[in-house]
Each structure stands twice: as structure tokens, then as C-alpha cells.
N, C-alpha and C. Protein backbone atom coordinates (compact mmCIF):
# COMPACT_ATOMS: atom_id res chain seq x y z
N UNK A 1 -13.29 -4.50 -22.91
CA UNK A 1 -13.22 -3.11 -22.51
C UNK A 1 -12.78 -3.03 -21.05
N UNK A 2 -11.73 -2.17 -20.58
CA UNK A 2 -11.39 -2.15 -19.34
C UNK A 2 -11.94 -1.26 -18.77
N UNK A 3 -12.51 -1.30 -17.31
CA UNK A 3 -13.22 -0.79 -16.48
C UNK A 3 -12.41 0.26 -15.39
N UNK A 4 -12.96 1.53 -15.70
CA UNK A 4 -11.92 2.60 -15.15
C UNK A 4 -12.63 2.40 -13.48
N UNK A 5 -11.68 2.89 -12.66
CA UNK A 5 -11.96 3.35 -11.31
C UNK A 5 -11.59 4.36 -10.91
N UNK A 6 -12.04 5.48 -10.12
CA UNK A 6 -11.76 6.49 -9.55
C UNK A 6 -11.27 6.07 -8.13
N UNK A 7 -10.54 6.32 -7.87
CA UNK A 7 -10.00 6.25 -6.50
C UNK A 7 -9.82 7.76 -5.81
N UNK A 8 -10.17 7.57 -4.29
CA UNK A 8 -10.21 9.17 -3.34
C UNK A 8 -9.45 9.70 -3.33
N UNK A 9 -9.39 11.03 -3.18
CA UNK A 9 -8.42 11.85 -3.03
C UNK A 9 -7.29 11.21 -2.18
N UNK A 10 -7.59 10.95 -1.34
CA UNK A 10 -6.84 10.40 -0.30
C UNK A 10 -5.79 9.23 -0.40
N UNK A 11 -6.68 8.74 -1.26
CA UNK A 11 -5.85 7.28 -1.63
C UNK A 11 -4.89 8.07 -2.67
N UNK A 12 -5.22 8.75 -3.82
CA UNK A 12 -4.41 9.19 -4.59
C UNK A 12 -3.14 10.28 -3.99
N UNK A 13 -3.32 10.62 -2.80
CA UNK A 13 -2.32 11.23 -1.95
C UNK A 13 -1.72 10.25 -1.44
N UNK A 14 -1.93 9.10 -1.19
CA UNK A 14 -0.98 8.27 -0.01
C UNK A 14 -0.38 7.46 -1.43
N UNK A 15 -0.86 6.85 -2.60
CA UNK A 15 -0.12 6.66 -3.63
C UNK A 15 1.04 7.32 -4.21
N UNK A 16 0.90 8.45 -4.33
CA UNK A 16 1.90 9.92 -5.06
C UNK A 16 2.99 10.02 -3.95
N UNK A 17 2.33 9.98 -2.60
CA UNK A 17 3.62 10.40 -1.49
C UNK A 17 4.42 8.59 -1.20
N UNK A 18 4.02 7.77 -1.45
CA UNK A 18 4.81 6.85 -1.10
C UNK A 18 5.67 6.50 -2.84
N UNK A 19 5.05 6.66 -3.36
CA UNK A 19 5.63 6.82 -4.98
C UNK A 19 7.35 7.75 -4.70
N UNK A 20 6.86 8.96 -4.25
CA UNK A 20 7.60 9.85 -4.36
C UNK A 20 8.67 9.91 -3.41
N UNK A 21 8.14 9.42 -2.29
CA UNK A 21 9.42 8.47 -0.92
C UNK A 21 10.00 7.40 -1.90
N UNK A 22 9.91 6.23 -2.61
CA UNK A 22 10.44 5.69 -3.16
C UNK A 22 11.76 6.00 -4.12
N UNK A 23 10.69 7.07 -5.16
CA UNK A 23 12.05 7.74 -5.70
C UNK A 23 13.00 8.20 -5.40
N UNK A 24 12.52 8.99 -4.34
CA UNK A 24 13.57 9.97 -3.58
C UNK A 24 14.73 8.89 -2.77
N UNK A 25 14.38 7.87 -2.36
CA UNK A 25 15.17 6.72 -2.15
C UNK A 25 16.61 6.29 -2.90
N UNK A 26 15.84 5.62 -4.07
CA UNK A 26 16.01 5.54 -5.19
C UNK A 26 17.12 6.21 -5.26
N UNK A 27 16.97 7.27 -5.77
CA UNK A 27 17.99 8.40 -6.16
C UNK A 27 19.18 8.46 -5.22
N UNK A 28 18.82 8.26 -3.51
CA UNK A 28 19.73 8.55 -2.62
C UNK A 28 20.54 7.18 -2.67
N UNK A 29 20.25 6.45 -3.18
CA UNK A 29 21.26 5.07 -2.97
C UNK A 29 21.98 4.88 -4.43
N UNK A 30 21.51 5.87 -5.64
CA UNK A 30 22.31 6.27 -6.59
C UNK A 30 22.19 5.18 -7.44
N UNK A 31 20.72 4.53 -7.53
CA UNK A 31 20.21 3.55 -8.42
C UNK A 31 19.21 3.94 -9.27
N UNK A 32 19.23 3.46 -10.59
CA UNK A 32 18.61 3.54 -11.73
C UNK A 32 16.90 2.56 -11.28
N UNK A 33 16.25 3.57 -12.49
CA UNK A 33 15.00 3.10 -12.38
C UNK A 33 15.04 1.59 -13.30
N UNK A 34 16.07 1.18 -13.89
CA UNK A 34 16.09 -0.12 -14.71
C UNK A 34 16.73 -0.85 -13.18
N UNK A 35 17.72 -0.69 -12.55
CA UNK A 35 18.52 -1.00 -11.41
C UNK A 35 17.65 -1.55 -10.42
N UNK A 36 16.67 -0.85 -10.04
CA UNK A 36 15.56 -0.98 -8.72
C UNK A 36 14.47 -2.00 -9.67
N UNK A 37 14.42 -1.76 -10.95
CA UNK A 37 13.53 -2.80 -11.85
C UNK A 37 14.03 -4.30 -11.44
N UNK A 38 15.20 -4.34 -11.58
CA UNK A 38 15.60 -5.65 -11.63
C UNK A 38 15.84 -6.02 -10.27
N UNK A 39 16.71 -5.48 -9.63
CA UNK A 39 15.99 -5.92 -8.04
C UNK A 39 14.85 -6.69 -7.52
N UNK A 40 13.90 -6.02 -8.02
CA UNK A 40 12.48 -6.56 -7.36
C UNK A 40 11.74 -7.35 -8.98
N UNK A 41 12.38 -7.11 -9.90
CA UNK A 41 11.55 -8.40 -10.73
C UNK A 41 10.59 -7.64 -11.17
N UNK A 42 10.75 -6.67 -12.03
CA UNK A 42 10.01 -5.69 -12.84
C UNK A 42 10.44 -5.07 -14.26
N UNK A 43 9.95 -3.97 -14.69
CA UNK A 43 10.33 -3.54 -15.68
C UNK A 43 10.09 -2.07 -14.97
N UNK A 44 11.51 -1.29 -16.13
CA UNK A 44 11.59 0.55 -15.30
C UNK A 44 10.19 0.80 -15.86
N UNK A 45 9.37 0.25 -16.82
CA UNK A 45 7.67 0.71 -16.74
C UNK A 45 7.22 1.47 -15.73
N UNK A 46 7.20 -0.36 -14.72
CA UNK A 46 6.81 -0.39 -13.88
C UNK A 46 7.18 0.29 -12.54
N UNK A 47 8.51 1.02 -12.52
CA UNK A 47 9.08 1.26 -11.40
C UNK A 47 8.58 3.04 -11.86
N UNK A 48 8.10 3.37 -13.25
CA UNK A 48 8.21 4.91 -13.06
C UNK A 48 6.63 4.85 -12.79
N UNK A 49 5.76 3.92 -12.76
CA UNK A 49 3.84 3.78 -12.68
C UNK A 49 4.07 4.03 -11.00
N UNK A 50 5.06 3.17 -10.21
CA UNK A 50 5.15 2.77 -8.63
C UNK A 50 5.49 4.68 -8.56
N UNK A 51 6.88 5.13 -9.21
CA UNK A 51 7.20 6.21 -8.39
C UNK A 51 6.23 7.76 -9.16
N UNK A 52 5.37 7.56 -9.57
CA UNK A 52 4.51 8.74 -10.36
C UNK A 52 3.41 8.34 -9.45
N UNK A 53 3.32 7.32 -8.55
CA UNK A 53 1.99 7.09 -7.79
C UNK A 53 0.98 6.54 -8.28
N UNK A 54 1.13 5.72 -9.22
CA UNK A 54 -0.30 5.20 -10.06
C UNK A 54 -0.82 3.94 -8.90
N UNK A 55 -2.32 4.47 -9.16
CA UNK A 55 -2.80 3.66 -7.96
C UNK A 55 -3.31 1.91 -8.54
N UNK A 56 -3.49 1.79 -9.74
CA UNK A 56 -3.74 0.54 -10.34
C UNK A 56 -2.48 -0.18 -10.31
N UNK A 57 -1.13 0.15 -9.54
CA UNK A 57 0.20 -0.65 -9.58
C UNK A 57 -0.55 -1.83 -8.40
N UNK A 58 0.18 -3.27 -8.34
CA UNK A 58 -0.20 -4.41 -7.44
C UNK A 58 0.53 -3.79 -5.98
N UNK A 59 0.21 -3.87 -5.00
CA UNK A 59 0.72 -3.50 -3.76
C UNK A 59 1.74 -4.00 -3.65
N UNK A 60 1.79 -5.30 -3.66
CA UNK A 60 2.97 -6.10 -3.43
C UNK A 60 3.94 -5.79 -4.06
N UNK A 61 4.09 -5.29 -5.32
CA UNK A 61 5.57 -4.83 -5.84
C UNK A 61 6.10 -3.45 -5.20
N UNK A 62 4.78 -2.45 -4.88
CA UNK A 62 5.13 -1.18 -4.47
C UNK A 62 5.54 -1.45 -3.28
N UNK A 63 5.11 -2.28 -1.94
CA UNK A 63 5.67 -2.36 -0.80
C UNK A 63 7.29 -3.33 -0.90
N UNK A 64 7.50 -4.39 -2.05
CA UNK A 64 8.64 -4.59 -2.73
C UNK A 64 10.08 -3.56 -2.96
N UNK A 65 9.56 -2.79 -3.28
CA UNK A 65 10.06 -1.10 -3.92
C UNK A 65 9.92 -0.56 -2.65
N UNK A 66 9.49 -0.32 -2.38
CA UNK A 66 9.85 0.57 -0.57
C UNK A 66 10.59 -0.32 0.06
N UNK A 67 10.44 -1.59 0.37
CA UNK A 67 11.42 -2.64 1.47
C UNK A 67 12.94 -2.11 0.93
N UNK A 68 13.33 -2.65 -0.47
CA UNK A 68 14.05 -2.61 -0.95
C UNK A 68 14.97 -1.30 -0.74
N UNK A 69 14.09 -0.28 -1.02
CA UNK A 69 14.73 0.91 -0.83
C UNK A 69 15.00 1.58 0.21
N UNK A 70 14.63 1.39 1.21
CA UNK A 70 14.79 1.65 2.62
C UNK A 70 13.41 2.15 3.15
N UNK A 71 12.48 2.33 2.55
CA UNK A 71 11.21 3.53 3.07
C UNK A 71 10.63 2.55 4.02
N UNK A 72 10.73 3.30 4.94
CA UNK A 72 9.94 2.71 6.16
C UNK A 72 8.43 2.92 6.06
N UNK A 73 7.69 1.85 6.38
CA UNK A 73 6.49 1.51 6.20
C UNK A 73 5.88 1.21 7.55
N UNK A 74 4.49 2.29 7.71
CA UNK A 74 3.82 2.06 8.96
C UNK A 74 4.25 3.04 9.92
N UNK A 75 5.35 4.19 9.42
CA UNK A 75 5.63 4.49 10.54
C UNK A 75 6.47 3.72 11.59
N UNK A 76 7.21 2.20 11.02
CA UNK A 76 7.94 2.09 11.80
C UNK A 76 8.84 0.93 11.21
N UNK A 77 10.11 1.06 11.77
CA UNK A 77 11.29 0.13 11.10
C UNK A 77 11.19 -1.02 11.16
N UNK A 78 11.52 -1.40 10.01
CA UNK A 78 11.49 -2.91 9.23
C UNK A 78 11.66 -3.76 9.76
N UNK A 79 12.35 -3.59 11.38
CA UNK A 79 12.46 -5.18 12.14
C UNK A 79 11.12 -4.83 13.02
N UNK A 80 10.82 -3.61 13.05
CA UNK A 80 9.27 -3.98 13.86
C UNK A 80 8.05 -4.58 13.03
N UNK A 81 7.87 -4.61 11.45
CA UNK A 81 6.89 -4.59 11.28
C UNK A 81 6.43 -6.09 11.62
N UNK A 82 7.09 -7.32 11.79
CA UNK A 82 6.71 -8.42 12.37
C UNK A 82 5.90 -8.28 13.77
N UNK A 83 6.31 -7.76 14.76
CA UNK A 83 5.75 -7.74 15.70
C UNK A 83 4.32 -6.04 15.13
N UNK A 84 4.58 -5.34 14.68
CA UNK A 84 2.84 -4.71 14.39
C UNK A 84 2.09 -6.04 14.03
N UNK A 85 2.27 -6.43 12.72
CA UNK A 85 1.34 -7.33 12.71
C UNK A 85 0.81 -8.31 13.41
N UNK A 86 1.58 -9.10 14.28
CA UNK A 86 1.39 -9.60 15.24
C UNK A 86 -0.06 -9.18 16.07
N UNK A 87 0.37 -7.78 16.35
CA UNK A 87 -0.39 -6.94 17.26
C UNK A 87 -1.99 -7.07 16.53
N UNK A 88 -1.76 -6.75 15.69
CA UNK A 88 -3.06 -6.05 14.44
C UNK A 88 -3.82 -7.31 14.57
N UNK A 89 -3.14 -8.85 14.68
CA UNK A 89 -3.75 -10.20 14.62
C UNK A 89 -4.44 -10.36 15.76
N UNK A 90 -4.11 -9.92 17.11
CA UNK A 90 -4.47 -10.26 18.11
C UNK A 90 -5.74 -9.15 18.41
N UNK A 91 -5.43 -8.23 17.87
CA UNK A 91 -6.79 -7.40 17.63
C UNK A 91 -7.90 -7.50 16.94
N UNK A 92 -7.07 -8.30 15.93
CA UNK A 92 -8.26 -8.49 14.82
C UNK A 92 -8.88 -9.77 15.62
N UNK A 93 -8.43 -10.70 16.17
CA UNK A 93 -9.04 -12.05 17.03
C UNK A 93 -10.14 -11.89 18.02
N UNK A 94 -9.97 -10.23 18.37
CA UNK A 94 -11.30 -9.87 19.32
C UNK A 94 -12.58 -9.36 18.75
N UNK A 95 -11.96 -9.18 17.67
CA UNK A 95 -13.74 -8.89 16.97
C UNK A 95 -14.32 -9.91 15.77
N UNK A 96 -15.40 -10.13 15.60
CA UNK A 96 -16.30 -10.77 15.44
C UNK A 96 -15.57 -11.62 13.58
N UNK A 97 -15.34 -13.00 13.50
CA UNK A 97 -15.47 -13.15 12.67
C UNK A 97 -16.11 -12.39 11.31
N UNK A 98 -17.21 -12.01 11.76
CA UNK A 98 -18.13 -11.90 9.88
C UNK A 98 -18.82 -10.74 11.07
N UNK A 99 -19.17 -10.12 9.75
CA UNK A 99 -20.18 -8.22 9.95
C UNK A 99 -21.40 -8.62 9.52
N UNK A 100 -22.45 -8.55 9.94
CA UNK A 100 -23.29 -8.58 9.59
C UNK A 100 -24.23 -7.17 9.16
N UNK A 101 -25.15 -6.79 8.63
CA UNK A 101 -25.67 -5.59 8.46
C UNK A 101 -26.83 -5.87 9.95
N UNK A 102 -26.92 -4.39 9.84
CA UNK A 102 -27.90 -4.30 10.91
C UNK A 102 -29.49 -4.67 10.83
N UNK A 103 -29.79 -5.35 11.48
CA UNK A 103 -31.58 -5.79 11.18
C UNK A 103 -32.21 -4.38 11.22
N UNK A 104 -32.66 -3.96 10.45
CA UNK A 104 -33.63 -2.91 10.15
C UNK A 104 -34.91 -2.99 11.30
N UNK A 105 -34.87 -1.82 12.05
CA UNK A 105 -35.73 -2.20 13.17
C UNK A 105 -36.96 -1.20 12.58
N UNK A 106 -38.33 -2.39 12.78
CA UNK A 106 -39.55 -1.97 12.37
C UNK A 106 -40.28 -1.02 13.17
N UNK A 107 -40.86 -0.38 12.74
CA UNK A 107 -41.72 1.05 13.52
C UNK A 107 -42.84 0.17 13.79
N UNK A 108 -43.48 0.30 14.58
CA UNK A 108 -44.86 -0.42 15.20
C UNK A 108 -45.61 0.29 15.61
N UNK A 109 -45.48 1.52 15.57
CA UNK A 109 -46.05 3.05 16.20
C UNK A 109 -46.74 3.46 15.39
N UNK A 110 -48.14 3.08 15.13
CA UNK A 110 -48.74 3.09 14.01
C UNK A 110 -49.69 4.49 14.69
């Protein structure tokens, strides 16, 4: 039996609008949803689940499908995204390996 998930509003908005940047892509470079399939090593299934916004699609093909198509990701062009990440690494290096939960601090104020 497969196990449904609800995903947030939010997420289901940033799915639908990058879905829908895709297509709109898509369309402007005057390629078929079988066309952009084979490109990236899919089936047009899969390319109409990516551009209808389905959020159970693997990331990696949908950010596949945007590279491909031109959609800029992050807010910023495709020769920057090497150096964001970069950035994001050196940020991520200042905080703490592992999270711990917070020790529950005991009342003694009896």
C-alpha cells in the first residue's frame, strides 16, 4: 500500500510555479513534451507530472528540466550557481556539525 503525503501550501506553490516556468520554456524554444523527455532521459509522463507541478516528481530530473530549458534557478544565472553554493558551504562550515535538542531545563522552584 502506498503512503500518501500532504505537502504545504507553499511547497505546492513553488512546485506548480516552477512546473509552469518550465513549460512556458518549453514552449518558447518550440519543443515537444516527448522532445524535452528525451533530452533529459525521461518519458513525456514524466515531463507533463514535472510541468503540472506534481510534488512526488525526483528533484533531480525537475532541476534537469529547468537547466535544460533555460529557467534560472535561485534567482540567479547558471554560471553563478557554482559559486552560490560555494557560498552556502562556507556558511554551512560555521555552524555546528549536528543539532542537538534542547536539554529541558528543570523547575526547582518548588
Amino acid at each position: 500500500m502506498k503512503r500518501t503525503h500532504s505537502y504545504l501550501p507553499t511547497t505546492l506553490a513553488a512546485t506548480g510555479t516552477l512546473g509552469a516556468q518550465i513549460a512556458t520554456a518549453r514552449r518558447e524554444l518550440g519543443w515537444t513534451a516527448a522532445q524535452l523527455a528525451g533530452r533529459i532521459g525521461v518519458t513525456p509522463a514524466v515531463v507533463a507530472r514535472i510541468e503540472k507541478g506534481a510534488p512526488g516528481t525526483a528533484i533531480g530530473t525537475v532541476l534537469e528540466a529547468a537547466v535544460v530549458c533555460g529557467v534560472p534557478l535561485f534567482g540567479v544565472d547558471t554560471a553563478e550557481l557554482p559559486s552560490v553554493a560555494d557560498r552556502t558551504r562556507a556558511t554551512l562550515a560555521l555552524l555546528p556539525q549536528r543539532v542537538r535538542r534542547p536539554i529541558a531545563e528543570i523547575s526547582d522552584d518548588f
